[in-house]
N, C-alpha and C. Protein backbone atom coordinates (compact mmCIF):
# COMPACT_ATOMS: atom_id res chain seq x y z
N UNK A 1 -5.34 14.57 -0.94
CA UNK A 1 -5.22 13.89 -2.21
C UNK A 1 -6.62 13.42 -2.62
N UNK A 2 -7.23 13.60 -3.81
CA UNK A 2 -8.20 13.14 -4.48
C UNK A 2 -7.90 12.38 -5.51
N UNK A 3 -9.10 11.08 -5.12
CA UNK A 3 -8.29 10.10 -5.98
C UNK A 3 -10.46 9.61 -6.88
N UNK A 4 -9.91 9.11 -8.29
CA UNK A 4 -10.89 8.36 -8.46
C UNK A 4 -11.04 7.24 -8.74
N UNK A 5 -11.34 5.70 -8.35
CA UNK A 5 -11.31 4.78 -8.79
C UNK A 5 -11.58 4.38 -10.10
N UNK A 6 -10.91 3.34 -10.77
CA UNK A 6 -10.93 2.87 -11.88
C UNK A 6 -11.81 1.30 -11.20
N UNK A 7 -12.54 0.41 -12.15
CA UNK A 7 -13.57 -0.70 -11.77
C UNK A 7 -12.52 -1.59 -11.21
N UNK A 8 -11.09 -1.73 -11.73
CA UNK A 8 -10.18 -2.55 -11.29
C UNK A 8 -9.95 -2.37 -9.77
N UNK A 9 -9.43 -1.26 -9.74
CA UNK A 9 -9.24 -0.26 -8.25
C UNK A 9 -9.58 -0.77 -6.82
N UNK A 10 -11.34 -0.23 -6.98
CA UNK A 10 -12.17 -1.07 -6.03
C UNK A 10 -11.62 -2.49 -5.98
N UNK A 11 -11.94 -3.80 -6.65
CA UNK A 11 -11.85 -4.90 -6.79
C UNK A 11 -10.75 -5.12 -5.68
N UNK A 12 -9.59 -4.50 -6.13
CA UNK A 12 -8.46 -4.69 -5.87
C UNK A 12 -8.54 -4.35 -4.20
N UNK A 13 -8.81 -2.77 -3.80
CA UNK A 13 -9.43 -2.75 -2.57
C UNK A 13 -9.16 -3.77 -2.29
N UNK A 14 -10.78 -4.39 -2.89
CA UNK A 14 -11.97 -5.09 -1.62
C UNK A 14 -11.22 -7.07 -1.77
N UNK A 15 -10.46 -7.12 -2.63
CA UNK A 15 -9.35 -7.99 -2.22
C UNK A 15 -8.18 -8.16 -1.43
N UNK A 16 -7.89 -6.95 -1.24
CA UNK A 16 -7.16 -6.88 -0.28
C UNK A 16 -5.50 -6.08 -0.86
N UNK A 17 -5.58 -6.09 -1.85
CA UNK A 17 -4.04 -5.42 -2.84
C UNK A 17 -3.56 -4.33 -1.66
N UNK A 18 -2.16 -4.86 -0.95
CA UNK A 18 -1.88 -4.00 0.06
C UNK A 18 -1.90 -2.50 -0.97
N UNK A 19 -0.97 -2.58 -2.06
CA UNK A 19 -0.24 -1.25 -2.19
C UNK A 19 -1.72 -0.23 -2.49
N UNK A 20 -2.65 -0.84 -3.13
CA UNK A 20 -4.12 -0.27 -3.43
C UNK A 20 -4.56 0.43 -2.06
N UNK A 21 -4.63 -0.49 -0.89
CA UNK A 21 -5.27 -0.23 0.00
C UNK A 21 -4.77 1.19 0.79
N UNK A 22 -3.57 0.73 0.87
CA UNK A 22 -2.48 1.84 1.79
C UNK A 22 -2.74 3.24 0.65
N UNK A 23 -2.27 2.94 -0.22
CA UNK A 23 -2.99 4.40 -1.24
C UNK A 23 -4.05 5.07 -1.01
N UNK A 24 -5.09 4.37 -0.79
CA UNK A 24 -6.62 4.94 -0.82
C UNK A 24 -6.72 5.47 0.92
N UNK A 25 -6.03 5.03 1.63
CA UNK A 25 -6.06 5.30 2.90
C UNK A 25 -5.11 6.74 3.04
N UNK A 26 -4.67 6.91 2.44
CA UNK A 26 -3.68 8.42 2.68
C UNK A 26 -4.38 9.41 1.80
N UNK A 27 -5.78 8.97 1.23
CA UNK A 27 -6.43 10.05 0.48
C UNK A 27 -7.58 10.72 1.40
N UNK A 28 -8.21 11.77 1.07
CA UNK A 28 -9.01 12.37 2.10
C UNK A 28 -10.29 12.80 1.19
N UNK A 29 -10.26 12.30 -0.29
CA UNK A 29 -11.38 11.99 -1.02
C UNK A 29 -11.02 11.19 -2.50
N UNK A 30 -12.76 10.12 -2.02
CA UNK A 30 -11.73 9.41 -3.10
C UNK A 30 -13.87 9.05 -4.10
N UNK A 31 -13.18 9.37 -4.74
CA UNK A 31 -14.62 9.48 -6.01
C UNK A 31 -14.71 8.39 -7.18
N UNK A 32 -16.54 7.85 -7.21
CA UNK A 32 -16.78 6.86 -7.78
C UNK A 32 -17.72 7.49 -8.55
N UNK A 33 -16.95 7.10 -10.36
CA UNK A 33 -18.38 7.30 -11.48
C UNK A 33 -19.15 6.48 -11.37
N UNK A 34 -20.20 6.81 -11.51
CA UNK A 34 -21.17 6.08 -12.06
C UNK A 34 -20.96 4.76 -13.20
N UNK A 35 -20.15 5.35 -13.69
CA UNK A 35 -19.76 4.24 -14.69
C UNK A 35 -19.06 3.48 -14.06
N UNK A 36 -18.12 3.40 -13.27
CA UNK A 36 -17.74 2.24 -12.02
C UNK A 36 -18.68 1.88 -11.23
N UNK A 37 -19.53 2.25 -11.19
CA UNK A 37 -20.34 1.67 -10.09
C UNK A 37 -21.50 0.42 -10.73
N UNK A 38 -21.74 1.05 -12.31
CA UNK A 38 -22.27 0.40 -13.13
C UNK A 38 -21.73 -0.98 -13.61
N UNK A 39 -20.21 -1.07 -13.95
CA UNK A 39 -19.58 -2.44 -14.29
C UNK A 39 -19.42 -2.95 -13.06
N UNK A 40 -19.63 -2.84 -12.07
CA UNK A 40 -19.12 -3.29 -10.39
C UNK A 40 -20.94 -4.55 -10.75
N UNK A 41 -21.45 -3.34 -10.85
CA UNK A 41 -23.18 -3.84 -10.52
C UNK A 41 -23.24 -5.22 -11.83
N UNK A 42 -22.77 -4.86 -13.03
CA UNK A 42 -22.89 -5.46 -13.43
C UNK A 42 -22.01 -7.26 -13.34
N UNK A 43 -20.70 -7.05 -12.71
CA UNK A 43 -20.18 -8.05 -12.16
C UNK A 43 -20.58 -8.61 -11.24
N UNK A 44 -21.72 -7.98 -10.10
CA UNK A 44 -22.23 -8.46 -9.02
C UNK A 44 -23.04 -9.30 -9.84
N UNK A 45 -24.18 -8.87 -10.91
CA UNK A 45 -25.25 -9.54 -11.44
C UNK A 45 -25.00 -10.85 -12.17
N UNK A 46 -23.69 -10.88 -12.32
CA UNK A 46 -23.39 -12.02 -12.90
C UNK A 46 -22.69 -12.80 -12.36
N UNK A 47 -22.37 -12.85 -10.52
CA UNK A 47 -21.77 -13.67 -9.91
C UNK A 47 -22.94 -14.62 -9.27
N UNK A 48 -22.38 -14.90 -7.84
CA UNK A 48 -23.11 -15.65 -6.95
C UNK A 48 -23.89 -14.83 -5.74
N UNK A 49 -22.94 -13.81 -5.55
CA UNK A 49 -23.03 -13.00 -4.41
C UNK A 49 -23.62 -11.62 -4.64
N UNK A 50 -24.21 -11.49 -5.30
CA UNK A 50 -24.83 -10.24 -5.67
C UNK A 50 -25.19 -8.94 -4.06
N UNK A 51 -26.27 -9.76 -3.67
CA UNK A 51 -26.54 -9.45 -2.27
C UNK A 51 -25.64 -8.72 -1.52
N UNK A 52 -24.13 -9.47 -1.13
CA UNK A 52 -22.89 -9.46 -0.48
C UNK A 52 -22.63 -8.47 -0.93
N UNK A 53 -22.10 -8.13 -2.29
CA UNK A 53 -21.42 -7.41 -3.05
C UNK A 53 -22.09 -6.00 -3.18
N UNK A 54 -23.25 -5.92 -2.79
CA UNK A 54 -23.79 -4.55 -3.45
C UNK A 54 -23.87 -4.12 -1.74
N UNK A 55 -24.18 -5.01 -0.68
CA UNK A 55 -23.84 -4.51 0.57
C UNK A 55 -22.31 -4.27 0.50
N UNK A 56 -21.52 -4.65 0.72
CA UNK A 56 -19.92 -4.14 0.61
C UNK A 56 -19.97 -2.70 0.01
N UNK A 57 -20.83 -2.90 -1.19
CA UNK A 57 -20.08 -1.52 -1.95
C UNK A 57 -21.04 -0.16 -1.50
N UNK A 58 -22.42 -0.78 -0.76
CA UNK A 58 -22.81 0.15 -0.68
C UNK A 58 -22.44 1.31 1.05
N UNK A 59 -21.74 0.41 1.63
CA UNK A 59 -21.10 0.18 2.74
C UNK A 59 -20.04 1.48 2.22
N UNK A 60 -19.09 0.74 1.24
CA UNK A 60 -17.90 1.74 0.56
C UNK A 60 -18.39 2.73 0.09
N UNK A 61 -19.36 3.13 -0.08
CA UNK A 61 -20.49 4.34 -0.65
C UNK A 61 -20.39 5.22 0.61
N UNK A 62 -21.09 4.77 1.50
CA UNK A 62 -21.25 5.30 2.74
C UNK A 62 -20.58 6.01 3.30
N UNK A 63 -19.30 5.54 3.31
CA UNK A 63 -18.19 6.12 4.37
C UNK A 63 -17.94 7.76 3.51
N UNK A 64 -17.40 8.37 4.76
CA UNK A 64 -17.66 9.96 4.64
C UNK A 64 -16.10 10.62 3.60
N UNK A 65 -15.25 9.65 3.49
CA UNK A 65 -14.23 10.09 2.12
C UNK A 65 -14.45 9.90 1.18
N UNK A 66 -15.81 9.17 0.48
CA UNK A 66 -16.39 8.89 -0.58
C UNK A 66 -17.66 9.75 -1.06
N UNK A 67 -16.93 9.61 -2.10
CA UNK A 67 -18.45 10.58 -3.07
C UNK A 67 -18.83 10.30 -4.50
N UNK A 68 -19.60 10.00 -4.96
CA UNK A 68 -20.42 9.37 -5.75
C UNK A 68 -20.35 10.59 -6.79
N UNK A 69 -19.88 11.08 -8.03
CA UNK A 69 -20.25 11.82 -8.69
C UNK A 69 -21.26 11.85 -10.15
N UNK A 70 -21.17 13.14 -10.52
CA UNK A 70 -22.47 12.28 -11.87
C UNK A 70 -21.63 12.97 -13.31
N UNK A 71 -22.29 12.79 -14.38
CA UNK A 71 -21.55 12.52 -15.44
C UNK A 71 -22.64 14.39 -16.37
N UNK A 72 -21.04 14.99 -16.37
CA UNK A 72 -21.93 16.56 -17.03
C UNK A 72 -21.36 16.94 -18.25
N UNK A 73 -22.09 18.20 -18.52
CA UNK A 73 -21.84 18.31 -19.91
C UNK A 73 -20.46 18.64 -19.81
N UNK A 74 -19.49 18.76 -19.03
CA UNK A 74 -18.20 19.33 -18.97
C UNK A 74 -17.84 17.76 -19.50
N UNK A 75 -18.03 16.52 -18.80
CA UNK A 75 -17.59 15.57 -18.66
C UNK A 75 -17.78 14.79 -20.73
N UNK A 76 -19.04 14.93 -20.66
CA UNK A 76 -19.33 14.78 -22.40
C UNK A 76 -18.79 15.15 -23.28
N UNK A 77 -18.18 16.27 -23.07
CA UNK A 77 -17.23 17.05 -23.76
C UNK A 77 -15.52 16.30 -23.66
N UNK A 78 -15.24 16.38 -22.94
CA UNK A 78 -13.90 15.61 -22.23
C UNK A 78 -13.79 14.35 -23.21
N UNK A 79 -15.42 13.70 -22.79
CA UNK A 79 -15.21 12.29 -23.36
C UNK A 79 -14.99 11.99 -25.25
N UNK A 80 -15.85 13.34 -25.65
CA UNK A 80 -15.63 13.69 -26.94
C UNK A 80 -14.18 13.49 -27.64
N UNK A 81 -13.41 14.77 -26.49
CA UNK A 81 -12.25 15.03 -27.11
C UNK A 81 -11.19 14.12 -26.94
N UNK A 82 -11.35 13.50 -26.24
CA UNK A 82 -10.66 11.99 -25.92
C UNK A 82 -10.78 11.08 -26.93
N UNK A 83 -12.03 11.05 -26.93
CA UNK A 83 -12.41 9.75 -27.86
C UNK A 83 -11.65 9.76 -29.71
N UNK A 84 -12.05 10.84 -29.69
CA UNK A 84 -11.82 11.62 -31.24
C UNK A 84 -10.00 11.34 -30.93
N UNK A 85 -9.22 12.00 -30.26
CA UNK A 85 -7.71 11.92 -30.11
C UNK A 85 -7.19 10.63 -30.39
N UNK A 86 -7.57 9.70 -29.03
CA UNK A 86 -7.54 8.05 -29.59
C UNK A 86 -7.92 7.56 -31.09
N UNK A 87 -8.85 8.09 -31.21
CA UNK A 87 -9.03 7.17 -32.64
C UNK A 87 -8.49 7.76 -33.87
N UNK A 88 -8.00 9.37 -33.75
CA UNK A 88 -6.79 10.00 -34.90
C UNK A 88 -5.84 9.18 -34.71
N UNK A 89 -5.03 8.45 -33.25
CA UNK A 89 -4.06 8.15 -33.00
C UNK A 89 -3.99 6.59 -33.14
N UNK A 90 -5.34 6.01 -33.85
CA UNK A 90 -5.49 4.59 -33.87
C UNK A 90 -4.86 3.77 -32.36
N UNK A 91 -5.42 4.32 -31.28
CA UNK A 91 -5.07 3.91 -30.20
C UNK A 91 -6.04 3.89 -29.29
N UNK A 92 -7.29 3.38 -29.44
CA UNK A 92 -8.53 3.36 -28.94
C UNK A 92 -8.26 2.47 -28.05
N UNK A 93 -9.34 2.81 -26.63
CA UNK A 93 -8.93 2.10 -25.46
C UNK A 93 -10.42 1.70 -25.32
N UNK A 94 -11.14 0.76 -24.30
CA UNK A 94 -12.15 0.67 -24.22
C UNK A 94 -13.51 2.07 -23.99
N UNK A 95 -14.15 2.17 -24.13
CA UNK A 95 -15.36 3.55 -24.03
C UNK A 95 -15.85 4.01 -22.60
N UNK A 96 -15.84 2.78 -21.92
CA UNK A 96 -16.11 3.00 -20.62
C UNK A 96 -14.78 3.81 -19.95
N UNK A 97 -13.55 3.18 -20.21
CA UNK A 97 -12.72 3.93 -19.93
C UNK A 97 -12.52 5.25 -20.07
N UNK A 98 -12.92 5.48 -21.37
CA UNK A 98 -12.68 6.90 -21.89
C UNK A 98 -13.78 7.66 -20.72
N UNK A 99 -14.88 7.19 -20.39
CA UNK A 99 -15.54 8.09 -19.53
C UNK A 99 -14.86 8.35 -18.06
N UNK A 100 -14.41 7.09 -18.03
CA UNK A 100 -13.92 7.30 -16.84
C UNK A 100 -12.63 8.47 -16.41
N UNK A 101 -11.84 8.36 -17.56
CA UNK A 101 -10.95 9.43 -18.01
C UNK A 101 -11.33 10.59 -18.04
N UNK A 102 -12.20 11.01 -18.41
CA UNK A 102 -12.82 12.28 -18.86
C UNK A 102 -13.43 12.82 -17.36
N UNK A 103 -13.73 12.00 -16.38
CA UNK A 103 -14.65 12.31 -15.13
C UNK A 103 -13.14 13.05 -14.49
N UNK A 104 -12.17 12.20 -14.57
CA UNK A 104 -11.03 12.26 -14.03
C UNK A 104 -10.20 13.51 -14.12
N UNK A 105 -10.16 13.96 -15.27
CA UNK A 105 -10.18 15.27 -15.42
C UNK A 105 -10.67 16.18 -15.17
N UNK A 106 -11.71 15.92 -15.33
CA UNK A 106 -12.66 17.41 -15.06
C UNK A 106 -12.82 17.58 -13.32
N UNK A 107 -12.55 16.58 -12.82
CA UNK A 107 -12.31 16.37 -10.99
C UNK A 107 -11.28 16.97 -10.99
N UNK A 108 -10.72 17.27 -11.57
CA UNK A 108 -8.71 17.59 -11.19
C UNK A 108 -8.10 16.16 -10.01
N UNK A 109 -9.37 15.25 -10.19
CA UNK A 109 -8.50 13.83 -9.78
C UNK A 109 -7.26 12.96 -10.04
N UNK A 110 -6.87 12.00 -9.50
CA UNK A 110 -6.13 11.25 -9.99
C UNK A 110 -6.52 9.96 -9.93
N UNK A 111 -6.55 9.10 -11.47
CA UNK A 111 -7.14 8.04 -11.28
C UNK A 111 -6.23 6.79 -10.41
N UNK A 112 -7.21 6.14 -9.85
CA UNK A 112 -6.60 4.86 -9.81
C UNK A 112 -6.57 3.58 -10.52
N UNK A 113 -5.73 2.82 -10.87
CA UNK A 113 -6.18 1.50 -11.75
C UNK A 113 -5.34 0.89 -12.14
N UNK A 114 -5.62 -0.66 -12.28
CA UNK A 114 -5.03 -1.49 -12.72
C UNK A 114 -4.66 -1.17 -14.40
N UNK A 115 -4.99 -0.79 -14.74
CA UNK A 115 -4.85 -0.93 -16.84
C UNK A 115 -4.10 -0.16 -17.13
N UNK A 116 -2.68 -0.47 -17.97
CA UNK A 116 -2.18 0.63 -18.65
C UNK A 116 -2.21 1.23 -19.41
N UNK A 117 -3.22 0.91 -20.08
CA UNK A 117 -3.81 1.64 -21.34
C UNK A 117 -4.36 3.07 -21.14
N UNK A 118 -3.84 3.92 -20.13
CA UNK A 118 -4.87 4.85 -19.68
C UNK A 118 -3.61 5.84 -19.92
N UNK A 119 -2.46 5.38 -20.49
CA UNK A 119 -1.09 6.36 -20.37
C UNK A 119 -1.39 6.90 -21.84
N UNK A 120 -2.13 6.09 -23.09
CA UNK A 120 -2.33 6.58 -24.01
C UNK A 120 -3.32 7.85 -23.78
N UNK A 121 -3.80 8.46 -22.84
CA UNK A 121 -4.69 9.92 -22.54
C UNK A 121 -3.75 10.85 -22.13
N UNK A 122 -3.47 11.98 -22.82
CA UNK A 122 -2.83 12.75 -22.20
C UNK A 122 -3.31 13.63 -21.33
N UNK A 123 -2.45 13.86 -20.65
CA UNK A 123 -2.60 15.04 -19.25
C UNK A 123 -3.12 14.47 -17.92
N UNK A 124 -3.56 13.38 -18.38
CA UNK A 124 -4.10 12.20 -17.62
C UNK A 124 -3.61 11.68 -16.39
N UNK A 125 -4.02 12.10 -15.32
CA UNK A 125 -2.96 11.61 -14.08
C UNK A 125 -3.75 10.34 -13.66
N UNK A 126 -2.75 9.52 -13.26
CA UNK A 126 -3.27 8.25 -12.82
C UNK A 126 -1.86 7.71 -11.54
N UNK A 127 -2.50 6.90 -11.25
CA UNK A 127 -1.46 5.91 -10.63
C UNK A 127 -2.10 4.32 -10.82
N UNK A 128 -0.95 3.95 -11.21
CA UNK A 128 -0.94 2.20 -12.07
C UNK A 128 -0.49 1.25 -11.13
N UNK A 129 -1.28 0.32 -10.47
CA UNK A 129 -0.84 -0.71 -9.69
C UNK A 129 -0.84 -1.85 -10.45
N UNK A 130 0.17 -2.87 -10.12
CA UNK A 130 -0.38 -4.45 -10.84
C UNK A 130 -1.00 -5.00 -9.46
């Protein structure tokens, strides 16, 4: 199972969310955009624990079911046609999301995440924890 985190996802992880955890543990790859890794960084920068937090994640980087991917013209495209769909459908979701969506696809992944707003993407596989 290939899974990709959503920024919620991680969090949830690294809090401890059994049903999150046990999920990510029955996967045998599990992939982080850049653009998650970016709002993570940016929540570190604006806590207390910055330090802590970027060791943890870079820790979660490390381990050998994880892989870091990058953002291509397949993916730009994706994010295009997404973006454009939502906003014919006056159902715009945040932008970061939409990238994240678009990575998700083009992985033949399945996202993970807290937000339900991600059911407005079609074809879109996800799995939705609270």
């Amino acid at each position: 199972m290939k899974l990709l985190l959503d920024t919620n996802a991680y969090v949830g992880f690294k809090s401890g969310h059994t049903e999150i955890v046990d999920y990510l543990t029955m996967s045998n790859l599990i992939l982080i955009s850049p653009i998650v890794s970016g709002e993570l960084m940016f929540g570190f920068r604006n806590g207390s624990r910055f330090d802590q937090n970027m060791l943890e994640l870079n820790k979660f980087l490390s381990h050998k079911a994880v892989d870091t991917i990058q953002i291509s013209d397949i993916t730009t495209d994706r994010y295009s046609r997404i973006a454009t769909h939502l906003r014919k459908q006056g159902t715009p979701i945040p932008s970061n999301d939409i990238w994240i969506a678009a990575q998700t696809m083009e992985t033949g992944a399945e996202l993970v995440t807290m937000d339900q707003h991600f059911k407005k993407i079609p074809g879109l596989i996800f799995r939705f924890f609270q």
